[in-house]
C-alpha atoms as a PDB file:
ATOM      1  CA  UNK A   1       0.000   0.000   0.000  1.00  0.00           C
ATOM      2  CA  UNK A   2       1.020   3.419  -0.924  1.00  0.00           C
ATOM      3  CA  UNK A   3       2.144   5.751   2.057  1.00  0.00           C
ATOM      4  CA  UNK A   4       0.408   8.649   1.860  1.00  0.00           C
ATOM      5  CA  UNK A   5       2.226  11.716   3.024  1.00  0.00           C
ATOM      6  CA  UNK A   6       0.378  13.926   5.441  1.00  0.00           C
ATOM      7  CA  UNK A   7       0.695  17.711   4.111  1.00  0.00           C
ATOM      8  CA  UNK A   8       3.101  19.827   5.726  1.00  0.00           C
ATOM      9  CA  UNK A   9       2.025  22.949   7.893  1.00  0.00           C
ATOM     10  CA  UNK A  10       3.202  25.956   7.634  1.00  0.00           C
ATOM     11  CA  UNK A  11       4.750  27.854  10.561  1.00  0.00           C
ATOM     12  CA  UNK A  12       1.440  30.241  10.518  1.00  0.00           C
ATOM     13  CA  UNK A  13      -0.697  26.631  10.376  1.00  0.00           C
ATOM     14  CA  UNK A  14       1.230  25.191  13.380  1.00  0.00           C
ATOM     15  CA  UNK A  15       0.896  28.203  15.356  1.00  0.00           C
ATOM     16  CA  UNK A  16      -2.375  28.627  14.334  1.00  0.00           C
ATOM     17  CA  UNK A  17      -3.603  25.058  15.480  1.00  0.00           C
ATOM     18  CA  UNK A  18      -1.304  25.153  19.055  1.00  0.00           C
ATOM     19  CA  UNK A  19      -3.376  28.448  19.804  1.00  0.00           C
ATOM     20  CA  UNK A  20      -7.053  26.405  18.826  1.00  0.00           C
ATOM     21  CA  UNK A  21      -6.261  22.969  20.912  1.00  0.00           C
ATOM     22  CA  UNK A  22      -4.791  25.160  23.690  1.00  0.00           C
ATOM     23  CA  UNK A  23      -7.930  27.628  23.931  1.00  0.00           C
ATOM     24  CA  UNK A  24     -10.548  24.723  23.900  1.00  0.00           C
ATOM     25  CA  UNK A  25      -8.338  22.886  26.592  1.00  0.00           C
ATOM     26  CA  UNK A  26      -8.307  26.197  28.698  1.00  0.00           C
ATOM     27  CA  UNK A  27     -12.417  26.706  28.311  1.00  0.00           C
ATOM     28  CA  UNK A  28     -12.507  23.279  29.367  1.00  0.00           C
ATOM     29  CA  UNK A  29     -10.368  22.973  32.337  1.00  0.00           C
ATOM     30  CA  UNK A  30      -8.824  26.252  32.755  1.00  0.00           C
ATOM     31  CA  UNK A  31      -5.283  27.545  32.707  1.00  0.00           C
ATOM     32  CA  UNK A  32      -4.232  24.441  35.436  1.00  0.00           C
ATOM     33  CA  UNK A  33      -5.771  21.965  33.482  1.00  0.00           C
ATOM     34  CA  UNK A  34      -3.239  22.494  30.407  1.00  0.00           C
ATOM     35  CA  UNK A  35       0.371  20.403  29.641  1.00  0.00           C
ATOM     36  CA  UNK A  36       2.657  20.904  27.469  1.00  0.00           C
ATOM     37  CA  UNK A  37       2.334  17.043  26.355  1.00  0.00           C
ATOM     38  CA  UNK A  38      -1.486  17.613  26.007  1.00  0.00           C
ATOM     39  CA  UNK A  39      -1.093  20.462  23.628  1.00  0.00           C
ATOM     40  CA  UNK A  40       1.245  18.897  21.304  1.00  0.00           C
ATOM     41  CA  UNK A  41      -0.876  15.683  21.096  1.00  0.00           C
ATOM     42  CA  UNK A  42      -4.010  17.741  20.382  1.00  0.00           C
ATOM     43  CA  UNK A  43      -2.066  19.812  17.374  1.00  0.00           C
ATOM     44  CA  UNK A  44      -0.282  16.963  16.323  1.00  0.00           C
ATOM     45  CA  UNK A  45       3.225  18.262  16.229  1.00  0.00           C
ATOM     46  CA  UNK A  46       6.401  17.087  17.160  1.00  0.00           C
ATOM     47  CA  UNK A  47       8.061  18.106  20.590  1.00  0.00           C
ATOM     48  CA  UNK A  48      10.649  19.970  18.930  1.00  0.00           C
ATOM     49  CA  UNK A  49       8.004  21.997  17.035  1.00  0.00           C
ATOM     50  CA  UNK A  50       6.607  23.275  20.766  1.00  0.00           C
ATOM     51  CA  UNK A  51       9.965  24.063  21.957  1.00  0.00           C
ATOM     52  CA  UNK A  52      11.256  25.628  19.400  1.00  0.00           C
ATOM     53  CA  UNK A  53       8.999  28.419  20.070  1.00  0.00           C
ATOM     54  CA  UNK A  54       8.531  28.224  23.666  1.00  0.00           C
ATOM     55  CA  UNK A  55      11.063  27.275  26.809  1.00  0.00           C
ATOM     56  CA  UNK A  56       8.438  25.653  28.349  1.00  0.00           C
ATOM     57  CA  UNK A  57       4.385  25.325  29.280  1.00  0.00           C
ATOM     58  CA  UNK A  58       5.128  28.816  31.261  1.00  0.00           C
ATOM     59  CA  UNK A  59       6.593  30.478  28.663  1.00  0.00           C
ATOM     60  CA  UNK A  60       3.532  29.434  26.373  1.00  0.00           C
ATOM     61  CA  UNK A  61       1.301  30.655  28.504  1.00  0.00           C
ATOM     62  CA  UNK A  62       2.762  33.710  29.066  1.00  0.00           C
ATOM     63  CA  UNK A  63       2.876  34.554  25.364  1.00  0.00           C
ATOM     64  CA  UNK A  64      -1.009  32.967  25.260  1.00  0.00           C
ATOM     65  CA  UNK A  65      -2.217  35.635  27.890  1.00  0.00           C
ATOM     66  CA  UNK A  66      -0.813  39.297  26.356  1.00  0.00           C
ATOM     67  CA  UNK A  67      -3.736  38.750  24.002  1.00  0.00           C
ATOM     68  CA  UNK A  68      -5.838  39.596  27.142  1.00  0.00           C
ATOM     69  CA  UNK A  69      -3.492  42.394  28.870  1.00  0.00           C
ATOM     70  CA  UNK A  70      -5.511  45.121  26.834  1.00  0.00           C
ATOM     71  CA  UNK A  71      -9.148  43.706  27.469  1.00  0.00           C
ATOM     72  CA  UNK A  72     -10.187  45.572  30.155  1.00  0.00           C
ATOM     73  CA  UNK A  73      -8.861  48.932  27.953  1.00  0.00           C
ATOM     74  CA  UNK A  74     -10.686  47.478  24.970  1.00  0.00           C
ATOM     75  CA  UNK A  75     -13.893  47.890  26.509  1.00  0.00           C
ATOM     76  CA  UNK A  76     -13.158  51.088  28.138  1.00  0.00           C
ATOM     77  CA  UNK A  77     -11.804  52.346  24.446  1.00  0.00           C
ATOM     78  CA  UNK A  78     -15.340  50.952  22.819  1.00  0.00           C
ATOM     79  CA  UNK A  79     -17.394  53.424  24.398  1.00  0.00           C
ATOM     80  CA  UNK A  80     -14.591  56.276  24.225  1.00  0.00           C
ATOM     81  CA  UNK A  81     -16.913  57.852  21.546  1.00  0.00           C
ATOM     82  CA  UNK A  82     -19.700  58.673  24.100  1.00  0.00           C
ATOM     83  CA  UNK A  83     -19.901  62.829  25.143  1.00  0.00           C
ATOM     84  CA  UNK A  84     -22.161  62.058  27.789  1.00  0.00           C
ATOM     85  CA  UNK A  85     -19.574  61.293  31.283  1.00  0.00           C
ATOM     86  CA  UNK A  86     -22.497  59.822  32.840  1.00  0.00           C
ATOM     87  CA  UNK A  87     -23.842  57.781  29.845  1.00  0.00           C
ATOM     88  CA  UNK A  88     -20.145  56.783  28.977  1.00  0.00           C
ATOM     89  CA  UNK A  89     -19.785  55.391  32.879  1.00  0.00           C
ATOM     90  CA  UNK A  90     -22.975  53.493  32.452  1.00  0.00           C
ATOM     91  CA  UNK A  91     -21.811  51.812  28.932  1.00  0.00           C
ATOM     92  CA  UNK A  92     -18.489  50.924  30.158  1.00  0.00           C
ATOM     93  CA  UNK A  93     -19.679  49.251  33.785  1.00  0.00           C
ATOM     94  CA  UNK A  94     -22.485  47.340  31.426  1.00  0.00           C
ATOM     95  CA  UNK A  95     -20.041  46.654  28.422  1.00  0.00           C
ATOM     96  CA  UNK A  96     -17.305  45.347  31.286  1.00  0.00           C
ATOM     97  CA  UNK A  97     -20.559  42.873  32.443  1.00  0.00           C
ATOM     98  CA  UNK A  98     -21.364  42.007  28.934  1.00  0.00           C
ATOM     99  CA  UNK A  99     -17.692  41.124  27.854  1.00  0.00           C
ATOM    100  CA  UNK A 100     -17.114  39.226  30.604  1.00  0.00           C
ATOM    101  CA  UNK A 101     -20.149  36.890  30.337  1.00  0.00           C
ATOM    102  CA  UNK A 102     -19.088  36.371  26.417  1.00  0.00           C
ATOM    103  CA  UNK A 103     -14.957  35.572  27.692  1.00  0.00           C
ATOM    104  CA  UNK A 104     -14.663  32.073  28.735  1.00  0.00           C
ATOM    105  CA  UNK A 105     -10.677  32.300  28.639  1.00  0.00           C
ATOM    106  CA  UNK A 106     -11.017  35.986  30.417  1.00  0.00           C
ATOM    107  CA  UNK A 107     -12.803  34.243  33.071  1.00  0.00           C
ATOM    108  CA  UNK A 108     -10.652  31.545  33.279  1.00  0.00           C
ATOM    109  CA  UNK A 109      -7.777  33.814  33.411  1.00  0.00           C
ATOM    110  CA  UNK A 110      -9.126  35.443  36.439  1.00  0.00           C
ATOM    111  CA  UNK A 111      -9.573  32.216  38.189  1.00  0.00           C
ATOM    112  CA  UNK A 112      -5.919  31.282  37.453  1.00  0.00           C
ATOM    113  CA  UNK A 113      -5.176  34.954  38.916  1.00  0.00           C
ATOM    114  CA  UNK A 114      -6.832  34.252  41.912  1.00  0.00           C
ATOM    115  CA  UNK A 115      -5.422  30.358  42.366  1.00  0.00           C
ATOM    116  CA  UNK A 116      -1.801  30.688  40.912  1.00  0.00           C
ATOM    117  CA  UNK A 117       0.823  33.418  42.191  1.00  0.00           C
ATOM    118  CA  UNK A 118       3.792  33.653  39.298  1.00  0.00           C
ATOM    119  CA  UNK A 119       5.553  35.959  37.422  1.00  0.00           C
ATOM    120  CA  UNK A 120       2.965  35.544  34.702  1.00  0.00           C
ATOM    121  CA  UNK A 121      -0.626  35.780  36.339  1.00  0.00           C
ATOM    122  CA  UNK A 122       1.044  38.408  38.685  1.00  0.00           C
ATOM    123  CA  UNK A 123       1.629  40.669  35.217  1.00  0.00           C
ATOM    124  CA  UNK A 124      -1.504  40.009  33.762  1.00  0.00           C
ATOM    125  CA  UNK A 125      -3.646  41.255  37.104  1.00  0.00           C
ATOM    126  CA  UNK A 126      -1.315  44.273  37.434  1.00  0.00           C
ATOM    127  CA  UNK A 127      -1.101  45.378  33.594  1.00  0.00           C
ATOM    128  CA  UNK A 128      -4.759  44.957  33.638  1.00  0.00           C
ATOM    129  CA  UNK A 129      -4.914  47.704  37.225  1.00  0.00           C
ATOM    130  CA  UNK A 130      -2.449  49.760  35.039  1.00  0.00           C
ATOM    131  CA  UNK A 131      -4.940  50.108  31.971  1.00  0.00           C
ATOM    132  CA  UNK A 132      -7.864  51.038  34.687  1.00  0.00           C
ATOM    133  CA  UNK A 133      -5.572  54.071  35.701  1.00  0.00           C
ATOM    134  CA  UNK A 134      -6.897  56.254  32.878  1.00  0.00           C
ATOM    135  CA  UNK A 135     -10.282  55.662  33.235  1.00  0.00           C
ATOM    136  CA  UNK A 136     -10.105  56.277  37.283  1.00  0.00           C
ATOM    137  CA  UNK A 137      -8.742  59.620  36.946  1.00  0.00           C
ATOM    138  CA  UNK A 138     -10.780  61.182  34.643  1.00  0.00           C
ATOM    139  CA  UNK A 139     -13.653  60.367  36.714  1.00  0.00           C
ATOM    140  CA  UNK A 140     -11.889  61.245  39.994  1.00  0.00           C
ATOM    141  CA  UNK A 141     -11.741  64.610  38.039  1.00  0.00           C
ATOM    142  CA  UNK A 142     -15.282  64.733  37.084  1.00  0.00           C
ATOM    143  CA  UNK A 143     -16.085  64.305  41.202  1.00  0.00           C
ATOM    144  CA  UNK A 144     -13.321  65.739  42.631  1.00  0.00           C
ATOM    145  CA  UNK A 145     -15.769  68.458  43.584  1.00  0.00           C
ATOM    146  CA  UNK A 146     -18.221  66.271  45.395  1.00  0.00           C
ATOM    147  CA  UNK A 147     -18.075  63.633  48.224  1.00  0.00           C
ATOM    148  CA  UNK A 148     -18.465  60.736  46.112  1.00  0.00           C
ATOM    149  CA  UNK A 149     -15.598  58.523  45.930  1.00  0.00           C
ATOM    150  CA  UNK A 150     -16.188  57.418  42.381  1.00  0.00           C
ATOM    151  CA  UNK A 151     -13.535  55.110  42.032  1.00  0.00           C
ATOM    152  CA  UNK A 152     -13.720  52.979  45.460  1.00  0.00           C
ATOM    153  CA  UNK A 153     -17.235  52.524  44.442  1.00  0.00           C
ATOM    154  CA  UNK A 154     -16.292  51.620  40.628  1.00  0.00           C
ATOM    155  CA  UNK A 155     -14.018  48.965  42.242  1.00  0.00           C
ATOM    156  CA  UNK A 156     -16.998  47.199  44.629  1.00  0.00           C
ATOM    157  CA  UNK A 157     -19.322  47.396  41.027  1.00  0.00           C
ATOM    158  CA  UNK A 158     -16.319  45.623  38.648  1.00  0.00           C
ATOM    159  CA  UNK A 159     -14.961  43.865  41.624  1.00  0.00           C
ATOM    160  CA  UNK A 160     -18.922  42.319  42.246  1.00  0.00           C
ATOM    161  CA  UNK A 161     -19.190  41.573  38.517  1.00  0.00           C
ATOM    162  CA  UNK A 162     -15.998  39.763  37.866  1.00  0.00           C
ATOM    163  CA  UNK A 163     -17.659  37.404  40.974  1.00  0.00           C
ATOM    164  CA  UNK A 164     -20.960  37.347  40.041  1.00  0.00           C
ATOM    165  CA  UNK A 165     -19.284  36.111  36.623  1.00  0.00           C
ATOM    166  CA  UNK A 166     -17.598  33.699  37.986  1.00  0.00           C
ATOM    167  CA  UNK A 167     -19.372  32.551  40.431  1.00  0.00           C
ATOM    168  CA  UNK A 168     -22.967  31.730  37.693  1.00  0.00           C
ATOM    169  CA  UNK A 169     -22.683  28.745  36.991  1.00  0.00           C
ATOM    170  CA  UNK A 170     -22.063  27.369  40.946  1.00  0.00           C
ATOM    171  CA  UNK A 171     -25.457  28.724  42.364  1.00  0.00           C
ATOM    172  CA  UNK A 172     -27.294  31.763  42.272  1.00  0.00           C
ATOM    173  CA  UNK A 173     -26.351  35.174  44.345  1.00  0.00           C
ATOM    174  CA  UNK A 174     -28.976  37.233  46.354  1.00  0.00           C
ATOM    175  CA  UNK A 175     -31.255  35.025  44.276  1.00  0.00           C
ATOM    176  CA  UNK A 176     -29.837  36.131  40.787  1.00  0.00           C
ATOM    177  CA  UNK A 177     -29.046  33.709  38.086  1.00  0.00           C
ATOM    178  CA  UNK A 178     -26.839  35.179  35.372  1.00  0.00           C
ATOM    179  CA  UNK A 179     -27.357  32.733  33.150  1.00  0.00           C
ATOM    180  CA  UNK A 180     -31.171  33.945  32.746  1.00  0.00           C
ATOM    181  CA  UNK A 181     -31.511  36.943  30.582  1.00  0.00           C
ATOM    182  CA  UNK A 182     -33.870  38.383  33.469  1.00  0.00           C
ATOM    183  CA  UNK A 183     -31.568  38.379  36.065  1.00  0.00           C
ATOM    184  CA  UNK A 184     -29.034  40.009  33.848  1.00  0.00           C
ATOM    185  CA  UNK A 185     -31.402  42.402  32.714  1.00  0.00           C
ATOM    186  CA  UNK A 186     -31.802  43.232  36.312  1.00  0.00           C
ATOM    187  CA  UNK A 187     -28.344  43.978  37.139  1.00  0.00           C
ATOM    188  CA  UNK A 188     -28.204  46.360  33.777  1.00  0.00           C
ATOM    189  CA  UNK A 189     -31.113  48.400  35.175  1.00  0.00           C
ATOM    190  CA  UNK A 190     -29.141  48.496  38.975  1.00  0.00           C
ATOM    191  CA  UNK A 191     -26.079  49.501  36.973  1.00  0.00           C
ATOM    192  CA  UNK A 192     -28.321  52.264  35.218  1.00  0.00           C
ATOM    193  CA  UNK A 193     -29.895  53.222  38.758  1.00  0.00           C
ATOM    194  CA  UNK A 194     -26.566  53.179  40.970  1.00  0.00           C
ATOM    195  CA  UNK A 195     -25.272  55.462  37.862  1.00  0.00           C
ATOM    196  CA  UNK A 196     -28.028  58.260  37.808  1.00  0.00           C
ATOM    197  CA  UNK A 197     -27.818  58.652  41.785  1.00  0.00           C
ATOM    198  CA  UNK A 198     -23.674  59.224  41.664  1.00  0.00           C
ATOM    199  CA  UNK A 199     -23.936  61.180  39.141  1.00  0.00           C
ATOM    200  CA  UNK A 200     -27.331  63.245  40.318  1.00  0.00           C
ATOM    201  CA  UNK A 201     -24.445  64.747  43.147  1.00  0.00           C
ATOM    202  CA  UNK A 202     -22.225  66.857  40.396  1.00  0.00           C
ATOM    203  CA  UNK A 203     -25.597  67.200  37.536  1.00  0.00           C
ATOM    204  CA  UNK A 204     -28.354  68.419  38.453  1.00  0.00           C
ATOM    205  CA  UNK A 205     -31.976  66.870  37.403  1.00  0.00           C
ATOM    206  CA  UNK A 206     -33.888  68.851  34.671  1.00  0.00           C
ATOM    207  CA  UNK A 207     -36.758  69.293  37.637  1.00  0.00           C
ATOM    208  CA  UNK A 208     -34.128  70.777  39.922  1.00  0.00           C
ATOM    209  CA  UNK A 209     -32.676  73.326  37.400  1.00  0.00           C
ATOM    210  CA  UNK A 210     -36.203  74.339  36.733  1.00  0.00           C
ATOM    211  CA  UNK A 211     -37.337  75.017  40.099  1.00  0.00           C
ATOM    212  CA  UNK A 212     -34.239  77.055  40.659  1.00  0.00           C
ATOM    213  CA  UNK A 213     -35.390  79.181  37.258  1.00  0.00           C
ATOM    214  CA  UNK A 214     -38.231  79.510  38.893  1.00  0.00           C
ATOM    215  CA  UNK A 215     -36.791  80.307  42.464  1.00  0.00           C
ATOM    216  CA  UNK A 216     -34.868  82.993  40.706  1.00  0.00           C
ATOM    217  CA  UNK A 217     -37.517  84.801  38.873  1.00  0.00           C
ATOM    218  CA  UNK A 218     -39.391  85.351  42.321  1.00  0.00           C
ATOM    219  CA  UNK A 219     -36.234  87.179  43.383  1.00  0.00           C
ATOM    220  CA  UNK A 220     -35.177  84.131  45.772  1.00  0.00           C
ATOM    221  CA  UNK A 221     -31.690  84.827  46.870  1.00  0.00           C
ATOM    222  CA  UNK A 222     -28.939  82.682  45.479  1.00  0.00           C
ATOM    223  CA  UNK A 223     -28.173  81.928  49.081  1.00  0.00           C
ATOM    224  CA  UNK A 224     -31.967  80.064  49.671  1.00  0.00           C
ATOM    225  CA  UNK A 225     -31.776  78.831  46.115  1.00  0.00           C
ATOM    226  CA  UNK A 226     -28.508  77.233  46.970  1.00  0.00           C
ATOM    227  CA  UNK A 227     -29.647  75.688  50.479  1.00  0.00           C
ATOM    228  CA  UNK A 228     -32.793  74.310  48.667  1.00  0.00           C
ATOM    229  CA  UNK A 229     -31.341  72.617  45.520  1.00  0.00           C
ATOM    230  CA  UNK A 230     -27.849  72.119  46.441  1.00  0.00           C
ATOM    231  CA  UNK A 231     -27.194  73.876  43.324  1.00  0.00           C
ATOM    232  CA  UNK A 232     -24.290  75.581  42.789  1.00  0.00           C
ATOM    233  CA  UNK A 233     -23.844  79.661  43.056  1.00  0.00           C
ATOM    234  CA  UNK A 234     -22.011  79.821  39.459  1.00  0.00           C
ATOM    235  CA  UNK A 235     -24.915  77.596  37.911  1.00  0.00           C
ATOM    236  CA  UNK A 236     -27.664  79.888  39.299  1.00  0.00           C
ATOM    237  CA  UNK A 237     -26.036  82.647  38.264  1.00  0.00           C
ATOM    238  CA  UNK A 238     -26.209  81.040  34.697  1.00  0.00           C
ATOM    239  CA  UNK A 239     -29.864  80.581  34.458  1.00  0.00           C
END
């Protein structure tokens, strides 16, 4: 009988194929649940092929993972469009939820965080607090003139979602079930809700502006205007 040959790969093919058996290993049993032996089995190459492009399982997965470093930036830079501060927070705290849900290997990369202290996961969680940085001082900016600490707050709401996340498919939380488009639904319009109360303490409602027009026009001092709608002196000046 004839051998047939099997076709050779290309570099691009190899690489290509050690990234797909490596990613469907990883949503299956997460970053621990990988070898090196595994992977090559799966893509059907020859040790040599592996190591010639990686030292070792570490070194793969540290090359595997800087796909993710930007992800949290990603969805931050989606949004970056948006005028509105307030609509922009509530997009951004909503697209981090949706994103998140959608990730398998971003959510297994945040269990391996959590379980596995090394050089690698410890680069991953902090380049991921380094592209945050941005995004938590312009809004420490937008409130620096008000008591709300915007961004200790921003980190109980992302900190709560990367748990709720992860935690979905173990049991519900305060009786919500993430994996029901109901319950999500619910946490979108809490997101929405916790959103229009920080932000009702640096812009006012339309209702409040107009009772301070009105206020004014009856010859109210600023001074009663102010105590009554917590309005500020140069914005009822403006009106």
């Amino acid at each position: 009988m004839e051998h047939i040959r099997r076709k050779r790969r290309s570099n691009k093919e190899i690489e290509d194929t050690i990234i797909e058996v490596a990613t469907q290993s990883i949503i299956e049993k997460g970053f621990n649940g990988i070898t090196a032996t595994g992977i090559m089995q799966k893509a059907s190459i020859e040790p040599v092929q592996f190591y010639r492009r990686y030292n070792d399982l570490n070194g793969f997965i540290d090359e595997y993972v800087k796909r993710f470093d930007y992800w949290f930036s990603d969805v931050a830079k989606s949004y970056s469009n948006i005028n509105d501060d307030k609509e922009q927070y509530k997009k951004i705290i909503c697209g981090l939820l949706d994103s998140l849900l959608d990730n398998k290997i971003m959510q297994q990369l945040l269990v391996w965080e959590l379980t596995e202290h090394n050089p690698t996961s410890r680069r991953t969680a902090q380049l991921r607090e380094l592209h945050t940085l941005p995004l938590c001082s312009k809004y420490s900016k937008i409130f620096e003139e008000s008591d709300i600490d915007i961004v200790a707050i921003s980190a109980f709401l992302i900190g709560g979602i990367y748990y709720l996340v992860l935690h979905k498919d173990l049991s519900t939380f305060s009786g919500i079930d993430l994996n029901k488009k109901g319950d999500k639904e619910r946490l979108y319009k809490a997101i929405n809700q916790l959103s229009e109360i920080l932000f009702s303490s640096i812009y006012p409602s339309k209702e409040t502006v107009e009772i301070a027009k009105k206020m004014k026009a009856d010859n109210i001092s600023t001074d009663k205007i102010m105590e009554y709608t917590n309005l500020s002196e140069e914005l009822i000046n403006s009106l």
